[in-house]
Each structure stands twice: as structure tokens, then as C-alpha cells.
N, C-alpha and C. Protein backbone atom coordinates (compact mmCIF):
# COMPACT_ATOMS: atom_id res chain seq x y z
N UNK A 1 164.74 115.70 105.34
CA UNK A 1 164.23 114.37 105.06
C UNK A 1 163.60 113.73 106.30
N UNK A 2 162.96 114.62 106.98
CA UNK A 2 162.54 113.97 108.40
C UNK A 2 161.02 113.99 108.33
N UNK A 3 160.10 113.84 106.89
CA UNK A 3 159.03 113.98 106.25
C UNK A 3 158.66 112.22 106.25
N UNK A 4 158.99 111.46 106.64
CA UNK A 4 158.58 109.97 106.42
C UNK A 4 157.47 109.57 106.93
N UNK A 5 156.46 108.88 106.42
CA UNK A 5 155.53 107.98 107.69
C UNK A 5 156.31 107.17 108.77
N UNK A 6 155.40 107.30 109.49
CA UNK A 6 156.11 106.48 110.43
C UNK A 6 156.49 104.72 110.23
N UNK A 7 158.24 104.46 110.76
CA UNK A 7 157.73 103.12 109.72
C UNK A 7 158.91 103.15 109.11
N UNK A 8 159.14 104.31 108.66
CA UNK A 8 160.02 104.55 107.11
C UNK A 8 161.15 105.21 107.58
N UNK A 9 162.27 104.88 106.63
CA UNK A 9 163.46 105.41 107.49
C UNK A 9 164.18 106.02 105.56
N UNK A 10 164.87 106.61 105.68
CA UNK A 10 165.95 106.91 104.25
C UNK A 10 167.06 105.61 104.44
N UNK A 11 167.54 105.28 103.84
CA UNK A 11 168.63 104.22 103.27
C UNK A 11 169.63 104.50 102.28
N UNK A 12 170.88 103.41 102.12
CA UNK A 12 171.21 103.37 100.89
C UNK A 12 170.61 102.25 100.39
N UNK A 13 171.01 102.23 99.22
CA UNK A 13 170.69 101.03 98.09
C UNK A 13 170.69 99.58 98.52
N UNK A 14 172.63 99.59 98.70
CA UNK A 14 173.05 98.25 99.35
C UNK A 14 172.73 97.99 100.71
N UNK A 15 172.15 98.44 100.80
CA UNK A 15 171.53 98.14 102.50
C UNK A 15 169.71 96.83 102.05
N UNK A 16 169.52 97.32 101.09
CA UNK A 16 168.07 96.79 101.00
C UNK A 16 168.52 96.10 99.77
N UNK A 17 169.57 95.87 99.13
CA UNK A 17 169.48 95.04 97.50
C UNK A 17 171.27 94.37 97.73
N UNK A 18 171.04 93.44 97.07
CA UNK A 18 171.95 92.93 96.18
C UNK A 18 172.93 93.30 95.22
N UNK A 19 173.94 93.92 95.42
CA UNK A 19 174.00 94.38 93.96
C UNK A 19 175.18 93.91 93.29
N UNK A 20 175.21 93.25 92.24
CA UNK A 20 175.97 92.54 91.45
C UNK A 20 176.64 93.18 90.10
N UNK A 21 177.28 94.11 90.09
CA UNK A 21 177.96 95.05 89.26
C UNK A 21 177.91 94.03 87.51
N UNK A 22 178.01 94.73 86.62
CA UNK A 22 177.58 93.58 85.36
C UNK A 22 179.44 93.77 84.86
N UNK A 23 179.90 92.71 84.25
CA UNK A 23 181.34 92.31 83.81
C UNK A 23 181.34 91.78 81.98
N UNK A 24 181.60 92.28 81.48
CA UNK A 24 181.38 91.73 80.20
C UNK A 24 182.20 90.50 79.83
N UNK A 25 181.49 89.61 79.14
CA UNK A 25 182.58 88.42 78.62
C UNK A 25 183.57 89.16 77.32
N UNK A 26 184.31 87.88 77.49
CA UNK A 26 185.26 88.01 76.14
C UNK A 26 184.51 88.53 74.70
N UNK A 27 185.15 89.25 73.90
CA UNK A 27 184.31 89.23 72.31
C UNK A 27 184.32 88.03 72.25
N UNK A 28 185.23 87.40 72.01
CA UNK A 28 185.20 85.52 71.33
C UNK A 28 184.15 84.83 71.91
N UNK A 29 183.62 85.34 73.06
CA UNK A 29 182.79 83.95 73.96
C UNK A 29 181.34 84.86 73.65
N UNK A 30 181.39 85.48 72.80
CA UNK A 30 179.76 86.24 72.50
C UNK A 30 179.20 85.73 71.18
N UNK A 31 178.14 85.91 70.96
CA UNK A 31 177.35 85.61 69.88
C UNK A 31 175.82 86.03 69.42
N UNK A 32 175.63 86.63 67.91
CA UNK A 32 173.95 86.68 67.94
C UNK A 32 173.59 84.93 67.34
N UNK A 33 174.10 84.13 67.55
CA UNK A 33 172.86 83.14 66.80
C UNK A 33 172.23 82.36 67.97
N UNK A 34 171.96 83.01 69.49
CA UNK A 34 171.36 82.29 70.46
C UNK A 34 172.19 81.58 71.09
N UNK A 35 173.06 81.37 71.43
CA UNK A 35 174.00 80.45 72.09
C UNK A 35 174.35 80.52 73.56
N UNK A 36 174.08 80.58 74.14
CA UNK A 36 174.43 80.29 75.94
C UNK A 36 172.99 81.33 76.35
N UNK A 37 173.93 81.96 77.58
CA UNK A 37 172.78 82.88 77.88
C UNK A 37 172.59 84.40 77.12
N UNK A 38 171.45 84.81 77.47
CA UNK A 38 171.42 86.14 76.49
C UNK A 38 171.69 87.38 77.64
N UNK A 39 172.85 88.03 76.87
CA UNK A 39 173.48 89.47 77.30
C UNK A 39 173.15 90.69 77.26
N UNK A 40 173.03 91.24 78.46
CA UNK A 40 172.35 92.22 78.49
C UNK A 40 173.29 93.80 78.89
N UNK A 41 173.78 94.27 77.62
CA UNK A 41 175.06 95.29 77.87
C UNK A 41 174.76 96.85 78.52
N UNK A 42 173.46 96.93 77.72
CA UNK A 42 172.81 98.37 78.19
C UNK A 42 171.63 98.94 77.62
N UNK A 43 171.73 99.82 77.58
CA UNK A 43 170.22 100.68 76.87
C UNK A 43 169.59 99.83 75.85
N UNK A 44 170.65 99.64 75.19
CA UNK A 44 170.25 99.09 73.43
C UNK A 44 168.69 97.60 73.71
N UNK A 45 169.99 96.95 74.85
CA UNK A 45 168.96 95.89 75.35
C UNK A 45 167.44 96.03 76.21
N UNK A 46 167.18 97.21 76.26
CA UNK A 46 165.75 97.04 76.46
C UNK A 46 164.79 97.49 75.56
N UNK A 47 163.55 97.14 75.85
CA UNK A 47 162.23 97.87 74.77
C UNK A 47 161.57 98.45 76.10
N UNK A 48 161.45 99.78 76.35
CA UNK A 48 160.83 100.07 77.57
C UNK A 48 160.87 99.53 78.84
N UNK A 49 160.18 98.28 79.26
CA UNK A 49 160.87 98.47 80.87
C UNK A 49 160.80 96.87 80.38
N UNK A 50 161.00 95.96 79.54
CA UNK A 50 161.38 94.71 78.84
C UNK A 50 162.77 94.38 78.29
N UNK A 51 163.52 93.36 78.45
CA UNK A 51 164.79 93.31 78.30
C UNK A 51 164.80 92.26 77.06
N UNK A 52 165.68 92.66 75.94
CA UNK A 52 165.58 92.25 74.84
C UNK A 52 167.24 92.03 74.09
N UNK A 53 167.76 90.84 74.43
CA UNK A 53 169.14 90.69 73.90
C UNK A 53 169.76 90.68 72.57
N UNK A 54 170.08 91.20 72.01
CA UNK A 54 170.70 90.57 70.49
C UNK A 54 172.23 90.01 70.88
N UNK A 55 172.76 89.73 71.27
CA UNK A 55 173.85 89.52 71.86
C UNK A 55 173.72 88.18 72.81
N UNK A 56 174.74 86.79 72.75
CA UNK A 56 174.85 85.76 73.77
C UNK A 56 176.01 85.09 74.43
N UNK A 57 176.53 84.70 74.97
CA UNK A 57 177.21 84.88 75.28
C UNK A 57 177.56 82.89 76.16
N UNK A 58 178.57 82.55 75.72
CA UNK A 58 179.13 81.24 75.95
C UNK A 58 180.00 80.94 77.50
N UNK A 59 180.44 82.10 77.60
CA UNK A 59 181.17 81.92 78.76
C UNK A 59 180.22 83.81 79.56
N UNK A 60 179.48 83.10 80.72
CA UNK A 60 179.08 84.28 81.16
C UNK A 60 179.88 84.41 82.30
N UNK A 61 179.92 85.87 82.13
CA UNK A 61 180.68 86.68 83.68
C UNK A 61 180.02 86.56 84.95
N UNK A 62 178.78 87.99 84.93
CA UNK A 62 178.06 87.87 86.16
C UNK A 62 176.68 87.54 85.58
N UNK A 63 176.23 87.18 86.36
CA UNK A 63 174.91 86.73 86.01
C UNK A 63 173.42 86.93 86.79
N UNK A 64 172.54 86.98 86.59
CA UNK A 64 171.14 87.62 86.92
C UNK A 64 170.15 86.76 87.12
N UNK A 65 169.53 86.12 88.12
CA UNK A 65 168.38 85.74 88.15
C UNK A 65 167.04 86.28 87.56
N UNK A 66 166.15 85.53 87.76
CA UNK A 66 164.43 85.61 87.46
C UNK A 66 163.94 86.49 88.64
N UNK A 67 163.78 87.65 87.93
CA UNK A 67 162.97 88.60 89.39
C UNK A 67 164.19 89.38 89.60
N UNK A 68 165.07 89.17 89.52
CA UNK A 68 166.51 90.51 90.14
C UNK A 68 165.78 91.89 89.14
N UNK A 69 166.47 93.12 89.52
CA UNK A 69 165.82 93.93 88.28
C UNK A 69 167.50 94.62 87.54
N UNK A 70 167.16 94.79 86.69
CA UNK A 70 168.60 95.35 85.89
C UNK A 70 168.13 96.51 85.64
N UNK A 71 169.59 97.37 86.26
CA UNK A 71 169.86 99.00 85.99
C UNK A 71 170.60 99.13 85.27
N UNK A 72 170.24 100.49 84.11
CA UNK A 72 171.43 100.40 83.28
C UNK A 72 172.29 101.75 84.13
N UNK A 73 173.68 101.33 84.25
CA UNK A 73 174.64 102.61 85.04
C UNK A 73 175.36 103.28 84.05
N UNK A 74 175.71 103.25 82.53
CA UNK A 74 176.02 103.84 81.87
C UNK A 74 175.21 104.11 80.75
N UNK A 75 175.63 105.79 80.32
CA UNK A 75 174.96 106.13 78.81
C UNK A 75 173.43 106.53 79.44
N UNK A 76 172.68 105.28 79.26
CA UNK A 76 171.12 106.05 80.01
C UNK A 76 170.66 105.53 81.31
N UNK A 77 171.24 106.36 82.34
CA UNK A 77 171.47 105.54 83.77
C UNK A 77 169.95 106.09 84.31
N UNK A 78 169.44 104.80 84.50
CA UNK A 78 168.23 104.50 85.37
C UNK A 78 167.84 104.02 84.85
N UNK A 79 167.49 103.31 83.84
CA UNK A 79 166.43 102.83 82.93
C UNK A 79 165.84 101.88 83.73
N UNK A 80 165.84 100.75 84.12
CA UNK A 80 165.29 99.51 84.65
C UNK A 80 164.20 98.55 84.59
N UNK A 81 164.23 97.56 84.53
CA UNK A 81 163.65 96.21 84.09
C UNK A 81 163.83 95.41 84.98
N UNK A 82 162.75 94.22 84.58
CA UNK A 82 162.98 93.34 85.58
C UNK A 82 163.23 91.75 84.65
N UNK A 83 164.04 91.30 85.52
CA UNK A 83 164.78 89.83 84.82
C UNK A 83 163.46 88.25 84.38
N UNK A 84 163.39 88.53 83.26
CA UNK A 84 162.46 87.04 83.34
C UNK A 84 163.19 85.98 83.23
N UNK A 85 164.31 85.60 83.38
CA UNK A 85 165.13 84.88 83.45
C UNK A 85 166.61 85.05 83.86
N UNK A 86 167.52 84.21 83.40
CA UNK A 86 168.74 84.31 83.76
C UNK A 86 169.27 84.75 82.71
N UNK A 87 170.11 86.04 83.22
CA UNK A 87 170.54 86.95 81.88
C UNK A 87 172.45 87.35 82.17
N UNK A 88 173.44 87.34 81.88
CA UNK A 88 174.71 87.71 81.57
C UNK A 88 174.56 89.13 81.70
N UNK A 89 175.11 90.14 82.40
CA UNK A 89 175.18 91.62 82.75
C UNK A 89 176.05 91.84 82.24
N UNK A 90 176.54 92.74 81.29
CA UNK A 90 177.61 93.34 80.79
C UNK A 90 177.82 94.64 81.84
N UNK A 91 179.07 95.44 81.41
CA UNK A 91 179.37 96.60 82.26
C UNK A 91 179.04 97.36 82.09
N UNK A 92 177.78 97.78 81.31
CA UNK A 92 176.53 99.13 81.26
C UNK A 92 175.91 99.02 82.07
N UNK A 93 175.53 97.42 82.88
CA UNK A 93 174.20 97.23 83.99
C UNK A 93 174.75 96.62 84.67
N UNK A 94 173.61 96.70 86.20
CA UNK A 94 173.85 96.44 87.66
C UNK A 94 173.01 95.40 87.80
N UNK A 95 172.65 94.33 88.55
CA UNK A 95 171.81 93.93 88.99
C UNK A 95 171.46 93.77 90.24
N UNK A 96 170.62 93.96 90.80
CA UNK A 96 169.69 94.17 91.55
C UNK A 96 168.72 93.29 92.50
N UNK A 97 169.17 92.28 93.64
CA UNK A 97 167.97 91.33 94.15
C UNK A 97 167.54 92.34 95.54
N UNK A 98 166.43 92.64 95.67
CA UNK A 98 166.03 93.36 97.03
C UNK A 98 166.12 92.27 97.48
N UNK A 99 166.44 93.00 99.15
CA UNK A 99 166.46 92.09 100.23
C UNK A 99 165.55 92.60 101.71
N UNK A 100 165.66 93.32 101.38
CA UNK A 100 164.98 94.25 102.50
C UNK A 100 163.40 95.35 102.42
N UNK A 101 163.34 95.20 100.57
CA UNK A 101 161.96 96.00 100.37
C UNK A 101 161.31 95.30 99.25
N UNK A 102 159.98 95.92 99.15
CA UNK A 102 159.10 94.70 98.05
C UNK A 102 159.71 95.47 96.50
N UNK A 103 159.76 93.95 96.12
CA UNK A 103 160.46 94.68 94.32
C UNK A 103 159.84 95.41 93.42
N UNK A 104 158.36 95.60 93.61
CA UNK A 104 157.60 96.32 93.01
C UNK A 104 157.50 98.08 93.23
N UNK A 105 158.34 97.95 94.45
CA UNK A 105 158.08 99.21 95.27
C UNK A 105 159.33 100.07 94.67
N UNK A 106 160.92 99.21 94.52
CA UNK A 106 162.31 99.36 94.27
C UNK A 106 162.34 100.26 92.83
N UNK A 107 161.59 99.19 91.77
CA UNK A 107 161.29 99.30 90.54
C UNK A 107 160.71 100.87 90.48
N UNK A 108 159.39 101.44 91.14
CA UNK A 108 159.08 102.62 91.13
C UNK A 108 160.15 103.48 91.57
N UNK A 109 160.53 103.43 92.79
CA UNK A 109 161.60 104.63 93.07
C UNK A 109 162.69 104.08 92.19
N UNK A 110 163.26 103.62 91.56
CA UNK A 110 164.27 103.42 90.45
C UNK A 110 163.84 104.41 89.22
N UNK A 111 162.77 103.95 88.78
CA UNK A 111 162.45 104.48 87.69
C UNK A 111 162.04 106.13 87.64
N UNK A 112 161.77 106.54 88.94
CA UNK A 112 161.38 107.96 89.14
C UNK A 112 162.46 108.49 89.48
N UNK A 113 164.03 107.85 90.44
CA UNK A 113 165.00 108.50 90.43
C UNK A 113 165.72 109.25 89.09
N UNK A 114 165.47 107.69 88.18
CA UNK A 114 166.12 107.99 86.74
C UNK A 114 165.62 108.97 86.29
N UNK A 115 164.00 109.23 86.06
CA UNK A 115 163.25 110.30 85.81
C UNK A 115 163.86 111.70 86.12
N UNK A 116 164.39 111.84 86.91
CA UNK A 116 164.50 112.93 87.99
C UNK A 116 166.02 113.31 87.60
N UNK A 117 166.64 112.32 87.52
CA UNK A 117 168.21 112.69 87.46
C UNK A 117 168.34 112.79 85.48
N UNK A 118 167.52 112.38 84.78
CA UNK A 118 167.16 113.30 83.14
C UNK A 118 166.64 114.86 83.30
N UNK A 119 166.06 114.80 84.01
CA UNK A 119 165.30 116.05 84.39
C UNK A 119 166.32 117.30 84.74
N UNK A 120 167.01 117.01 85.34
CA UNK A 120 168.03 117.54 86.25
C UNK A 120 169.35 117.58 85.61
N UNK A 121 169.37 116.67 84.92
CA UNK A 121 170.95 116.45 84.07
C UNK A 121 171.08 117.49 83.06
């Protein structure tokens, strides 16, 4: 791994991001008729690289900003999206604020790791 431009170093994750492990609320404090914020548990919740809740949730656990990006870590691990709002993480997904690299850049090597580790799996 000594192939880098100059500039560029290898890392871990938490060195350059945020990462906010996702916690699921109570069943009782969930809901589909829109009610608090919308929950985002795993796979189910995205449409391609768009995050799409059926699920809400009254009392949220952890929670996600606008711009963080959400990984899903179980079932189909890598998938990733990025937050258009404030979203409730269940314990299928991670979230994600870079701190140290541009988010557009994170998002690609995310999505090509995931690529790679289907490939490989």
C-alpha cells in the first residue's frame, strides 16, 4: 500500500468520520402513519443510493443529520446514502459525518468497498 500520490496516506474510518452506531427505539414508540422522525433500520429503507422510511418513530435513539451518510452494517453491508434530513438509525445502520475528507469522495470509496466485499463474499 505504499502506491499513494503524494499527499495521501491509508487510514481508518474513525480517524476521518464520525461514527454514530444506529440503536433502535422501542416497538411501542414506532409508527407508519408519519409521526416523529422517520427510521431508517436497513436495506429495506433505501431505493438505490435514496433513503426511504416506512417506519417513524416517537421517541428516537440515535439520530442523523442533513449531509451525514448512512451505512447499512447488517444483511446488505455497504449500501450507502446520504441523509437529506434528520433521520432515527436503527441497528442495521451507522452513521457517518466526515471530518477529515470531502463527503463526496467517502460516499465513492464506501460504495466501491461494498462493491468489492459482494464480489468477494
Amino acid at each position: 500500500m505504499s502506491d499513494f500520490p503524494d499527499g495521501w496516506a491509508l487510514t481508518q474510518l474513525g480517524t476521518v468520520t464520525v461514527l454514530n452506531m444506529g440503536q433502535s427505539p422501542k416497538g411501542t414508540a414506532t409508527n407508519s402513519d408519519g409521526d416523529g422522525l422517520p427510521l431508517i433500520g436497513g436495506a429495506a429503507d433505501y431505493d438505490g443510493d435514496q433513503l426511504i422510511a416506512s417506519r417513524y418513530t416517537i421517541k428516537p435513539t440515535k439520530v442523523c443529520q442533513e449531509g451525514d451518510l448512512i451505512l447499512c452494517i447488517r444483511a446488505t453491508i455497504g449500501k450507502v446514502a446520504t441523509a437529506d434530513g434528520e433521520y432515527c438509525l436503527g441497528r442495521g445502520v451507522a452513521g457517518l459525518t466526515p471530518i477529515e475528507m470531502n463527503d463526496e469522495y467517502l460516499v465513492v470509496t464506501l460504495d466501491r468497498a461494498g462493491r468489492i466485499m459482494v464480489q468477494n463474499g
